[in-house]
PDB file of N, CA and C in Angstrom:
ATOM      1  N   UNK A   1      99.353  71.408 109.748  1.00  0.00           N
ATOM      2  CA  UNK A   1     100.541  71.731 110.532  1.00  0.00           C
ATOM      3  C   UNK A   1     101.608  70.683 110.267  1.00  0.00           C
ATOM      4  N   UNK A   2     103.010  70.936 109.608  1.00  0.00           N
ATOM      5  CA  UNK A   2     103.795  70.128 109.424  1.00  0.00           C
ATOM      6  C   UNK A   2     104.964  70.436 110.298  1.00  0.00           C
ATOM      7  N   UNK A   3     105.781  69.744 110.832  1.00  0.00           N
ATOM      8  CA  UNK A   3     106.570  69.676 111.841  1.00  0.00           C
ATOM      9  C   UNK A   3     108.294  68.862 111.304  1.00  0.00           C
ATOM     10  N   UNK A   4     109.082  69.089 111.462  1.00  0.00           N
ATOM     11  CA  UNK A   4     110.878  68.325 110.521  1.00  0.00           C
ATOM     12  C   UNK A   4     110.662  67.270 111.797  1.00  0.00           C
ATOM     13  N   UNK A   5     111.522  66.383 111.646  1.00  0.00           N
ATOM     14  CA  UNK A   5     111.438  65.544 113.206  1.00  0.00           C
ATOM     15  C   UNK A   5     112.635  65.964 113.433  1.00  0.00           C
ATOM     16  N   UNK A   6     111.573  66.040 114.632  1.00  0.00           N
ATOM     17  CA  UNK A   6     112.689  66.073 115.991  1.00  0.00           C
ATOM     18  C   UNK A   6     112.969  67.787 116.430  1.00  0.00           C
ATOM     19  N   UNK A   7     112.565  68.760 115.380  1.00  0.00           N
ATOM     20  CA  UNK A   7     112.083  70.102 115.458  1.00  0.00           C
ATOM     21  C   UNK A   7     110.827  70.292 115.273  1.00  0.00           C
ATOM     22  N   UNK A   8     110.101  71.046 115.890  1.00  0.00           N
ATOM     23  CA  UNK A   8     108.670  71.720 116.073  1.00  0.00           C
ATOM     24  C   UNK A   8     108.728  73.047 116.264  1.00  0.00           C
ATOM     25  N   UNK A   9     108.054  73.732 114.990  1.00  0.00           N
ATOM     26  CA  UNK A   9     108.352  75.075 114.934  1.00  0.00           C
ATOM     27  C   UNK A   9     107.877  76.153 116.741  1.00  0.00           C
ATOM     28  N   UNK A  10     107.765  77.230 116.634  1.00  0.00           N
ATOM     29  CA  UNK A  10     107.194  77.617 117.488  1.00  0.00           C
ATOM     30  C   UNK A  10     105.988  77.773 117.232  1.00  0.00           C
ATOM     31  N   UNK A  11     105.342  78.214 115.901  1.00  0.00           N
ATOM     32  CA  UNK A  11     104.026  78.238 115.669  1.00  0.00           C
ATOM     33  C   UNK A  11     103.265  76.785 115.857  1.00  0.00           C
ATOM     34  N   UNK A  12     103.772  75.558 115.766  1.00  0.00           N
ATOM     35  CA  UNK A  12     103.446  74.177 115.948  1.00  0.00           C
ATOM     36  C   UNK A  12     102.737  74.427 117.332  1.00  0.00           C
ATOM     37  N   UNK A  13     103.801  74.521 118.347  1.00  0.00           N
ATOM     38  CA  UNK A  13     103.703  74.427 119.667  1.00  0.00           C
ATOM     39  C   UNK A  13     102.990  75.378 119.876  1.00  0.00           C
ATOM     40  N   UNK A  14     102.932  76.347 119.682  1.00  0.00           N
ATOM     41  CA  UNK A  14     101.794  77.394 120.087  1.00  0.00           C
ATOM     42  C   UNK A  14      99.904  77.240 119.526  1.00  0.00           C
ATOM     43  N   UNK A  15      99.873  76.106 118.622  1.00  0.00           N
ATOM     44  CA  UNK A  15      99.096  75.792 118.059  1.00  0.00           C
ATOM     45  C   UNK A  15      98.397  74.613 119.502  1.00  0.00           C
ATOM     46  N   UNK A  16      99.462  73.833 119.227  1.00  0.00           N
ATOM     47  CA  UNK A  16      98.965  72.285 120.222  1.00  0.00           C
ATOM     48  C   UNK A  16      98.478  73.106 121.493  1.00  0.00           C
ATOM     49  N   UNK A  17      99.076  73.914 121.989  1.00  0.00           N
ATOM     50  CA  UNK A  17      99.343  74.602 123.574  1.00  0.00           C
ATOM     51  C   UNK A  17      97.718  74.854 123.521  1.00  0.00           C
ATOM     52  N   UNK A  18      97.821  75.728 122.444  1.00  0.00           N
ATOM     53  CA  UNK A  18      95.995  76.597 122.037  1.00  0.00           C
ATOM     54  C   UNK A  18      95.086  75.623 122.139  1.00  0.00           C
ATOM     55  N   UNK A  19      95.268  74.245 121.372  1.00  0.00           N
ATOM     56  CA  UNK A  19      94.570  73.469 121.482  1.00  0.00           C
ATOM     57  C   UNK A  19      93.959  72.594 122.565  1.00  0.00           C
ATOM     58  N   UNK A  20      95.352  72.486 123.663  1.00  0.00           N
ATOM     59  CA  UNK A  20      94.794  72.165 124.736  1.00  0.00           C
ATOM     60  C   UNK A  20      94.054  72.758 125.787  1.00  0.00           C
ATOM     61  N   UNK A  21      94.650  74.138 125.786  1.00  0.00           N
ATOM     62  CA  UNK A  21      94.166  74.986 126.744  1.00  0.00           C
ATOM     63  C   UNK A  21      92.013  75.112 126.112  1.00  0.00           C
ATOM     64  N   UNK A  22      91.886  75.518 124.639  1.00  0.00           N
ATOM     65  CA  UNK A  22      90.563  75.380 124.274  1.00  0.00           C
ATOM     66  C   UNK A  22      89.627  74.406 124.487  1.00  0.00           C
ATOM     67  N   UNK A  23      90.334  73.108 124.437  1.00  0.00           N
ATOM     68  CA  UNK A  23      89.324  71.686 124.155  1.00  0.00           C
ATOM     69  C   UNK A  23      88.669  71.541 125.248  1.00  0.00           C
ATOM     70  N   UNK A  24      88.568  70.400 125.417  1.00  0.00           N
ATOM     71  CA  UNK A  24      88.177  69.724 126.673  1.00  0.00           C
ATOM     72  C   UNK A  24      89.111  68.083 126.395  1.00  0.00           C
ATOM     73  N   UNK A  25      89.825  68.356 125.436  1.00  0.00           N
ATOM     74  CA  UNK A  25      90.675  67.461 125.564  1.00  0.00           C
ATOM     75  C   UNK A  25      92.230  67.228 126.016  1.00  0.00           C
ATOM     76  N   UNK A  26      92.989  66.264 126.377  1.00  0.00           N
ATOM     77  CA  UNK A  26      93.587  66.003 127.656  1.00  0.00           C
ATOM     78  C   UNK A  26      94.965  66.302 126.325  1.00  0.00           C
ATOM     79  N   UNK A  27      96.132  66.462 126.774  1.00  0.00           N
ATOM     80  CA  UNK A  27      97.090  66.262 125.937  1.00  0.00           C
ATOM     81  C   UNK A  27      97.624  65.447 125.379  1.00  0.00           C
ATOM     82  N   UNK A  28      97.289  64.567 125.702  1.00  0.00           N
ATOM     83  CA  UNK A  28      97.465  62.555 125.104  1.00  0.00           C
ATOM     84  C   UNK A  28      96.363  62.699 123.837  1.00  0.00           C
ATOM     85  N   UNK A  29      95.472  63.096 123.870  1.00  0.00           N
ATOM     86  CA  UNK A  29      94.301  63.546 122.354  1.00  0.00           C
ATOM     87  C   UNK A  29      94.990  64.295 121.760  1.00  0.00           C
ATOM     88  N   UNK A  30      95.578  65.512 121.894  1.00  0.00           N
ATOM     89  CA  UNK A  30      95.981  66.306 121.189  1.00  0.00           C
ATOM     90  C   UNK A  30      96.942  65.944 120.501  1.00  0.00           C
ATOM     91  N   UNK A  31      98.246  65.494 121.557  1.00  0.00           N
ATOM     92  CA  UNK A  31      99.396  65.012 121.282  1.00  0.00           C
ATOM     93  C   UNK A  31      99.242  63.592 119.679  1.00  0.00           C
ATOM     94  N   UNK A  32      97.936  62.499 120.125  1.00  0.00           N
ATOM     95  CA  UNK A  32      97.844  61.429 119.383  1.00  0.00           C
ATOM     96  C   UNK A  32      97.344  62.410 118.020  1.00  0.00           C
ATOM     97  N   UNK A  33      96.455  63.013 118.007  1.00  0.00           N
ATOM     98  CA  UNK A  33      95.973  63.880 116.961  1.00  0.00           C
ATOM     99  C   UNK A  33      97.008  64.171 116.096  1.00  0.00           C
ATOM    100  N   UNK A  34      97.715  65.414 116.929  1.00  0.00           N
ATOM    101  CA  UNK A  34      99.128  65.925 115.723  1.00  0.00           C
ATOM    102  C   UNK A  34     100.080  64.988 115.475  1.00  0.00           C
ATOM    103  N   UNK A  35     100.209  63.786 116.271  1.00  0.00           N
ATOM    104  CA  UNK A  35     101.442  62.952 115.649  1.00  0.00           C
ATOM    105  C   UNK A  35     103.016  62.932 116.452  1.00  0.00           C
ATOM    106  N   UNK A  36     102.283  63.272 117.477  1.00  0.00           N
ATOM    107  CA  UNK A  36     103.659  63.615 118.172  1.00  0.00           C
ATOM    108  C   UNK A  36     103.557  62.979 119.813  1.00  0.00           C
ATOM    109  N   UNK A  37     104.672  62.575 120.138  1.00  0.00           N
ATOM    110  CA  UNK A  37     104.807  62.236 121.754  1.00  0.00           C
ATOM    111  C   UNK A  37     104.272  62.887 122.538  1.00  0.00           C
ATOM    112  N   UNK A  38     103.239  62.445 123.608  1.00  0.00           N
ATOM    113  CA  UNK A  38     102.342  63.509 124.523  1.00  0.00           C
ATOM    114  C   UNK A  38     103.167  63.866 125.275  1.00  0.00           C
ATOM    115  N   UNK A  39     104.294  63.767 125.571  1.00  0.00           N
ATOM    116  CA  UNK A  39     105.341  63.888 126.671  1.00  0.00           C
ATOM    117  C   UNK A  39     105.850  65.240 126.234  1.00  0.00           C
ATOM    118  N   UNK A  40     105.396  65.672 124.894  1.00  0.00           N
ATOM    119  CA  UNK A  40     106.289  66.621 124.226  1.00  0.00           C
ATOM    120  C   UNK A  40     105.161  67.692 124.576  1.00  0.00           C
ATOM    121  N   UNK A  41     103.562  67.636 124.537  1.00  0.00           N
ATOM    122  CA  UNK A  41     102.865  68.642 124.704  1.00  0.00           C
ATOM    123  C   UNK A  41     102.290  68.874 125.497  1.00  0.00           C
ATOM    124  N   UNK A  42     102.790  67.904 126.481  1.00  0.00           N
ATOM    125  CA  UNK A  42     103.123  68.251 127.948  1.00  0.00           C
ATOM    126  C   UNK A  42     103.909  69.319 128.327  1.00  0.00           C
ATOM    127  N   UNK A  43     105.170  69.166 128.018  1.00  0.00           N
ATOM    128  CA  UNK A  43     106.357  70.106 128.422  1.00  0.00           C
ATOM    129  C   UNK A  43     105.905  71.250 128.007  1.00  0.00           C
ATOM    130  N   UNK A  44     105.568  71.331 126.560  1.00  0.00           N
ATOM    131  CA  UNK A  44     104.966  72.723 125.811  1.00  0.00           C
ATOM    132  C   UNK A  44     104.114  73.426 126.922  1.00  0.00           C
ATOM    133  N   UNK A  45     103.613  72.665 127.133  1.00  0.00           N
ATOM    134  CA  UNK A  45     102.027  73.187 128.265  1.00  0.00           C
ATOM    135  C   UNK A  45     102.699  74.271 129.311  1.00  0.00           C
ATOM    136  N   UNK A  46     103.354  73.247 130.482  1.00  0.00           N
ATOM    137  CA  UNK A  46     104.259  73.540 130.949  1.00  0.00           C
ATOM    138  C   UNK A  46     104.935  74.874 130.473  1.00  0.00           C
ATOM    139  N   UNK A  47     105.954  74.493 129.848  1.00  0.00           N
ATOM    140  CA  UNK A  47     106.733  76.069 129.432  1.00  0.00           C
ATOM    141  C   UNK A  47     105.873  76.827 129.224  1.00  0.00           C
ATOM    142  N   UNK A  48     105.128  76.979 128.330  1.00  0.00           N
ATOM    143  CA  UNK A  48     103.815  77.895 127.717  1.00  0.00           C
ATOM    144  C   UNK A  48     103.399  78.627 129.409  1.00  0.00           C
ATOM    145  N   UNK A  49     103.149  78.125 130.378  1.00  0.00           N
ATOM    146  CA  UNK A  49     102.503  78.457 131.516  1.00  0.00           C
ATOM    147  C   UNK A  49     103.788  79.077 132.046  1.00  0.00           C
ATOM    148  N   UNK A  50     104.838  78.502 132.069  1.00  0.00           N
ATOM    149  CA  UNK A  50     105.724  78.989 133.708  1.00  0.00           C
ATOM    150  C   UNK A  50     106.355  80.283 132.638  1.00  0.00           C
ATOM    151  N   UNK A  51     106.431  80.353 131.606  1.00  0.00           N
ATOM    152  CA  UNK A  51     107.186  81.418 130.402  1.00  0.00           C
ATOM    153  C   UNK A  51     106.160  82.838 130.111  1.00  0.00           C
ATOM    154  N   UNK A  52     104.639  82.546 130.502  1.00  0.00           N
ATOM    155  CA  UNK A  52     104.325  83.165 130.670  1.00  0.00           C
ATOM    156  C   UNK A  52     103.340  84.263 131.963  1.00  0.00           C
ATOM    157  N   UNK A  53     103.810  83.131 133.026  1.00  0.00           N
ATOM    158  CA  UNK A  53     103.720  83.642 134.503  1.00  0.00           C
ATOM    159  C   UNK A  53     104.936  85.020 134.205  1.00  0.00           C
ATOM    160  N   UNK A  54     106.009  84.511 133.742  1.00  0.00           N
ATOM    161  CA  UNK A  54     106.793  85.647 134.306  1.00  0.00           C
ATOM    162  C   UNK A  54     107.054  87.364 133.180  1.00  0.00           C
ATOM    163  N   UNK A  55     105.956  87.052 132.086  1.00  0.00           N
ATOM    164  CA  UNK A  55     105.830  88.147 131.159  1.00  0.00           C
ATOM    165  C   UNK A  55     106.915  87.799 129.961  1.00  0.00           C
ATOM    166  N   UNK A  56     107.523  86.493 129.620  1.00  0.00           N
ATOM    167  CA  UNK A  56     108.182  86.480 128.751  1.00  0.00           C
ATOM    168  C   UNK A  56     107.815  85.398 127.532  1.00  0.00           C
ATOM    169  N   UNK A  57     108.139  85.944 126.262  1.00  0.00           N
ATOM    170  CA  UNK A  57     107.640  85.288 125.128  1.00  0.00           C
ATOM    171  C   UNK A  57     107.842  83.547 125.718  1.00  0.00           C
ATOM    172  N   UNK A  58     106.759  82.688 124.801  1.00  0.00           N
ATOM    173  CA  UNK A  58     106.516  81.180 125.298  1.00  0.00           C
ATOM    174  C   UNK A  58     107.440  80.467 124.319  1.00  0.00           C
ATOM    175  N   UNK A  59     107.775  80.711 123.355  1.00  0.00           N
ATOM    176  CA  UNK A  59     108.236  80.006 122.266  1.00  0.00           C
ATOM    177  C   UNK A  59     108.930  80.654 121.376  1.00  0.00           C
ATOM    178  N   UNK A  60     110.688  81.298 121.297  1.00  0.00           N
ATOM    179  CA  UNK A  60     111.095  82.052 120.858  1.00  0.00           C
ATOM    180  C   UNK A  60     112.084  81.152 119.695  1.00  0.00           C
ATOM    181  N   UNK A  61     112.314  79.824 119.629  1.00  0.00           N
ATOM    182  CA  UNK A  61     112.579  78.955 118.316  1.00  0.00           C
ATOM    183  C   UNK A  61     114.150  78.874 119.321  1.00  0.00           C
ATOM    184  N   UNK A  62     114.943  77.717 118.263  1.00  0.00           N
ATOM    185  CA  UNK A  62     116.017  77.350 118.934  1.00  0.00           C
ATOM    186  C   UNK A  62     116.909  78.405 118.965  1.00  0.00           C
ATOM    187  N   UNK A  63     117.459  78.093 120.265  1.00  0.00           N
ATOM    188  CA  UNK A  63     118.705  78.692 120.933  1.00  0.00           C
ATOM    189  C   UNK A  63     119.018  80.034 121.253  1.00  0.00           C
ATOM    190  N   UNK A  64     117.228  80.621 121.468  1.00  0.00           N
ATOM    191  CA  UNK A  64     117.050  81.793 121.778  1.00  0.00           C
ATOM    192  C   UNK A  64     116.542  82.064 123.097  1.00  0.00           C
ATOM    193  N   UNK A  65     117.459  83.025 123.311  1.00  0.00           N
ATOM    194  CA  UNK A  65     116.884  82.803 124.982  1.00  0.00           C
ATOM    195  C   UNK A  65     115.436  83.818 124.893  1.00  0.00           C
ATOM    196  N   UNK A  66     114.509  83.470 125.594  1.00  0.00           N
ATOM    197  CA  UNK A  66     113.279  83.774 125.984  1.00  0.00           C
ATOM    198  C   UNK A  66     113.502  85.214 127.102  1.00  0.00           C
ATOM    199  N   UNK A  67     113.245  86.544 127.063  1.00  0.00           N
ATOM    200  CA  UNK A  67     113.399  87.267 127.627  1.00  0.00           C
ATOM    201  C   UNK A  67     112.594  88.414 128.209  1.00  0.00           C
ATOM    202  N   UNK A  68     112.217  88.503 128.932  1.00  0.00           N
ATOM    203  CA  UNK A  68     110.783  89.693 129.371  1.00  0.00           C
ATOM    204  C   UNK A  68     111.571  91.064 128.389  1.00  0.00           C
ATOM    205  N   UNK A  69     110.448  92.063 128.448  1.00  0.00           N
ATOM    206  CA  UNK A  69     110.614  92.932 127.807  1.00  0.00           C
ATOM    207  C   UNK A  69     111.843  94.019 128.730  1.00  0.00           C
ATOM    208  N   UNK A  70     112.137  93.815 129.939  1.00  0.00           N
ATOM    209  CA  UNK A  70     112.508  94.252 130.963  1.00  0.00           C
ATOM    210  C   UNK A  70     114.120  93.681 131.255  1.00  0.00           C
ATOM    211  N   UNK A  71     114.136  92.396 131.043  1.00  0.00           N
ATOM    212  CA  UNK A  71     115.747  92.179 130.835  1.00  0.00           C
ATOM    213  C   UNK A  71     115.848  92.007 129.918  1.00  0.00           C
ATOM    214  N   UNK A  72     115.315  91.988 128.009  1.00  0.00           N
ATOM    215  CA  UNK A  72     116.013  92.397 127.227  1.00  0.00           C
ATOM    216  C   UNK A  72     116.570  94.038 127.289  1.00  0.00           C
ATOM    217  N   UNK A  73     116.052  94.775 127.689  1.00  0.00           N
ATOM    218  CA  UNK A  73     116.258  96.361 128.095  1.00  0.00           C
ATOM    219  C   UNK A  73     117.831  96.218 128.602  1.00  0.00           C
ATOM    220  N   UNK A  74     117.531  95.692 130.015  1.00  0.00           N
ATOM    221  CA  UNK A  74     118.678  95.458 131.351  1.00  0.00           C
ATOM    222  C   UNK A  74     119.969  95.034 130.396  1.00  0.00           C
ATOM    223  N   UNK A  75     119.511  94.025 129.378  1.00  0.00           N
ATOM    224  CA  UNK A  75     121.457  93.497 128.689  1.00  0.00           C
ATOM    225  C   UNK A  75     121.399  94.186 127.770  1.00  0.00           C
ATOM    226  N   UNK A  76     120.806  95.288 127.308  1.00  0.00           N
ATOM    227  CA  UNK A  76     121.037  96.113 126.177  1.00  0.00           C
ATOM    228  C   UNK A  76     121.827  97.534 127.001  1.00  0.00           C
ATOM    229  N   UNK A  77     121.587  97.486 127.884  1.00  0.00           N
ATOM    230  CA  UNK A  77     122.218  99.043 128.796  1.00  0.00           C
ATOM    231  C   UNK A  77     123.009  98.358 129.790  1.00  0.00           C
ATOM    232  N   UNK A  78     123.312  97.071 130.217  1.00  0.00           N
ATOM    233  CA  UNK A  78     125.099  96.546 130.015  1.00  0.00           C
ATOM    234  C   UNK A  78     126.020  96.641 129.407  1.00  0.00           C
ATOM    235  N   UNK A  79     125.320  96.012 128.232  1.00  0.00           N
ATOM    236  CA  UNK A  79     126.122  96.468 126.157  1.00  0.00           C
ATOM    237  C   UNK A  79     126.916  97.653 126.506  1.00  0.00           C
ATOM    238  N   UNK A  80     126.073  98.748 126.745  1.00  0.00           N
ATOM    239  CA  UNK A  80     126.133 100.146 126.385  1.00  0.00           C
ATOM    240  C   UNK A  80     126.970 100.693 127.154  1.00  0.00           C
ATOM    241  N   UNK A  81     126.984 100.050 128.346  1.00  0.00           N
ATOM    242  CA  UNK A  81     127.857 100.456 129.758  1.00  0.00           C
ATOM    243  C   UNK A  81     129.310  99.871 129.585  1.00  0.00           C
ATOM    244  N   UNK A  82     128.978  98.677 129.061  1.00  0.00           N
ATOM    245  CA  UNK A  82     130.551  98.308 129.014  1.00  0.00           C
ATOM    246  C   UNK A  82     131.100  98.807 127.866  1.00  0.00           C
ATOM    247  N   UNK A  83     130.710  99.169 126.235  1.00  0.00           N
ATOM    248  CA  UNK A  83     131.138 100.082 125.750  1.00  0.00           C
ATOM    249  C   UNK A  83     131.739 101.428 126.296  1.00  0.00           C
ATOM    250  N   UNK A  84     130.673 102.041 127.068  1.00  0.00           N
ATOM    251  CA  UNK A  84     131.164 103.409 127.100  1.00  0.00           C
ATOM    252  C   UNK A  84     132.489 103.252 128.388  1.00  0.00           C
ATOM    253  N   UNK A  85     132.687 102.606 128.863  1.00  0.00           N
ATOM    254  CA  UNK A  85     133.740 101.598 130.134  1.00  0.00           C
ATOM    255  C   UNK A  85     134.737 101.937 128.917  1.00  0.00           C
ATOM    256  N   UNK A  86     134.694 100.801 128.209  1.00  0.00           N
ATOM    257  CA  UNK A  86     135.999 100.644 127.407  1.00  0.00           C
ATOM    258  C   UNK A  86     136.393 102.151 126.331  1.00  0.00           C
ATOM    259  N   UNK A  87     135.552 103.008 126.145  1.00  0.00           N
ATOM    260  CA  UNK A  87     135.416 104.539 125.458  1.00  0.00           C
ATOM    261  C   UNK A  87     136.208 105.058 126.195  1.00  0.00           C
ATOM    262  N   UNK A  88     135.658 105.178 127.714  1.00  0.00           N
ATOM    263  CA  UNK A  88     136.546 105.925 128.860  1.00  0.00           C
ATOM    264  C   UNK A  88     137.991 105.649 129.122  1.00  0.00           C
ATOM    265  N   UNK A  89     138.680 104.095 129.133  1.00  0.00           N
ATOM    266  CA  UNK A  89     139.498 103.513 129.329  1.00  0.00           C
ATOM    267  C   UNK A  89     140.264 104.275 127.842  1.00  0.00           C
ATOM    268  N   UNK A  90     140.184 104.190 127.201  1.00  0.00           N
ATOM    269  CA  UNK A  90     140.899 104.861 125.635  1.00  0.00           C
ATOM    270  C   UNK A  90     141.123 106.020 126.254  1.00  0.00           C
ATOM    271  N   UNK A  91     140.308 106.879 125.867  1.00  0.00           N
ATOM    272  CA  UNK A  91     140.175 108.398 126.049  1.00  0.00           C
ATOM    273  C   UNK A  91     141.384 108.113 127.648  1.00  0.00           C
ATOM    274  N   UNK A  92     141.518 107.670 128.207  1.00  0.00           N
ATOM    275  CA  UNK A  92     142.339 108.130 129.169  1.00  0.00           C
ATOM    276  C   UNK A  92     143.256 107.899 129.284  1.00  0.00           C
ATOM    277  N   UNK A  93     143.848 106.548 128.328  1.00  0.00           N
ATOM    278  CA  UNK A  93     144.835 106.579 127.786  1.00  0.00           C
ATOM    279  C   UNK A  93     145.852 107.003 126.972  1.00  0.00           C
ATOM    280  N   UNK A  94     144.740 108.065 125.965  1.00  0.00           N
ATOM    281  CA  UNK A  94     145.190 109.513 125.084  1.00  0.00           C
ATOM    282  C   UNK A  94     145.433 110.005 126.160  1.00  0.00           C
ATOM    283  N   UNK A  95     144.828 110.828 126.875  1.00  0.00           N
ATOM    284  CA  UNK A  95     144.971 111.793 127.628  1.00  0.00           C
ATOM    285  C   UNK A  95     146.181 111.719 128.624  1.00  0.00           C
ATOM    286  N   UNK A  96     146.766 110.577 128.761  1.00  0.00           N
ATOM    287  CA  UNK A  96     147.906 110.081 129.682  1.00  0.00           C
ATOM    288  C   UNK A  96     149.335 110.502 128.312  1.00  0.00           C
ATOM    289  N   UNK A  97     149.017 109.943 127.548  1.00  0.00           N
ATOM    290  CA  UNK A  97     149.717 109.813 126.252  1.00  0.00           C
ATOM    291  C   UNK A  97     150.241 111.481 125.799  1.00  0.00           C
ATOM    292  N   UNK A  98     149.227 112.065 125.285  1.00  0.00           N
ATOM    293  CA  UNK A  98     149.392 113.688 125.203  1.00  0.00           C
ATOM    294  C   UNK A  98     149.805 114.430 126.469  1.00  0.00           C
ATOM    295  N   UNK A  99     149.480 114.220 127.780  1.00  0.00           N
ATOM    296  CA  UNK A  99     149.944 114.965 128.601  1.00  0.00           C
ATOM    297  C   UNK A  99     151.442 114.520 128.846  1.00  0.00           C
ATOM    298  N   UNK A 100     151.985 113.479 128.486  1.00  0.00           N
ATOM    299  CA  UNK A 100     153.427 113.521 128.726  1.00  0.00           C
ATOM    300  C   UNK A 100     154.451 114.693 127.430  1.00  0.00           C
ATOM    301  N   UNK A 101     154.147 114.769 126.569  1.00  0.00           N
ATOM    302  CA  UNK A 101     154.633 115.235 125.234  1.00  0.00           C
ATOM    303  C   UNK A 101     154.813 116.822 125.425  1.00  0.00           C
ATOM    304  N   UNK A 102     153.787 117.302 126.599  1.00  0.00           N
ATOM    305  CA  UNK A 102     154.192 118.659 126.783  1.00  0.00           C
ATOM    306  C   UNK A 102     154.390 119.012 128.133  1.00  0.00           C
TER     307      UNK A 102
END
């Protein structure tokens, strides 16, 4: 498992997480093992647990928001709503437009 510093893939972290949750070892072993700050596979632990109390992916890589299958849905049929909002707003602005002309 190779890791850039200061980035840790998601497969990294999902690895250490596995590892702790399997062992019988503490995250300070694990952490000294892979080479990395236990403070870091701590937090992993952490997120890994509270990310997946609530049904949403544990480790989705930087600057992605993490989203249940249920509010990615919810901001995809916002999208769609405020499109068809701004569709309606046109169209009624033709329709304002043509009805003066006759």
């Amino acid at each position: 498992m190779t890791a850039s510093k200061n980035h840790y893939t998601a497969e990294f972290k999902e690895e250490a997480v596995r590892l702790v949750i399997s062992s019988q070892k503490s995250c300070a072993e694990i952490a000294r093992n892979l080479g990395v700050p236990p403070y870091l596979v701590v937090r992993w632990k952490q997120h890994h647990e509270q990310q997946g109390a609530v049904g949403r992916p544990q480790f989705t890589g930087r600057g992605v928001a993490a989203l249940s299958e249920q509010e990615a849905r919810f901001k995809k049929l916002e999208r769609e709503l405020e499109i068809t909002r701004q569709e309606r707003d046109i169209l009624k602005k033709a329709l304002a437009f043509f009805a003066k002309d006759h």
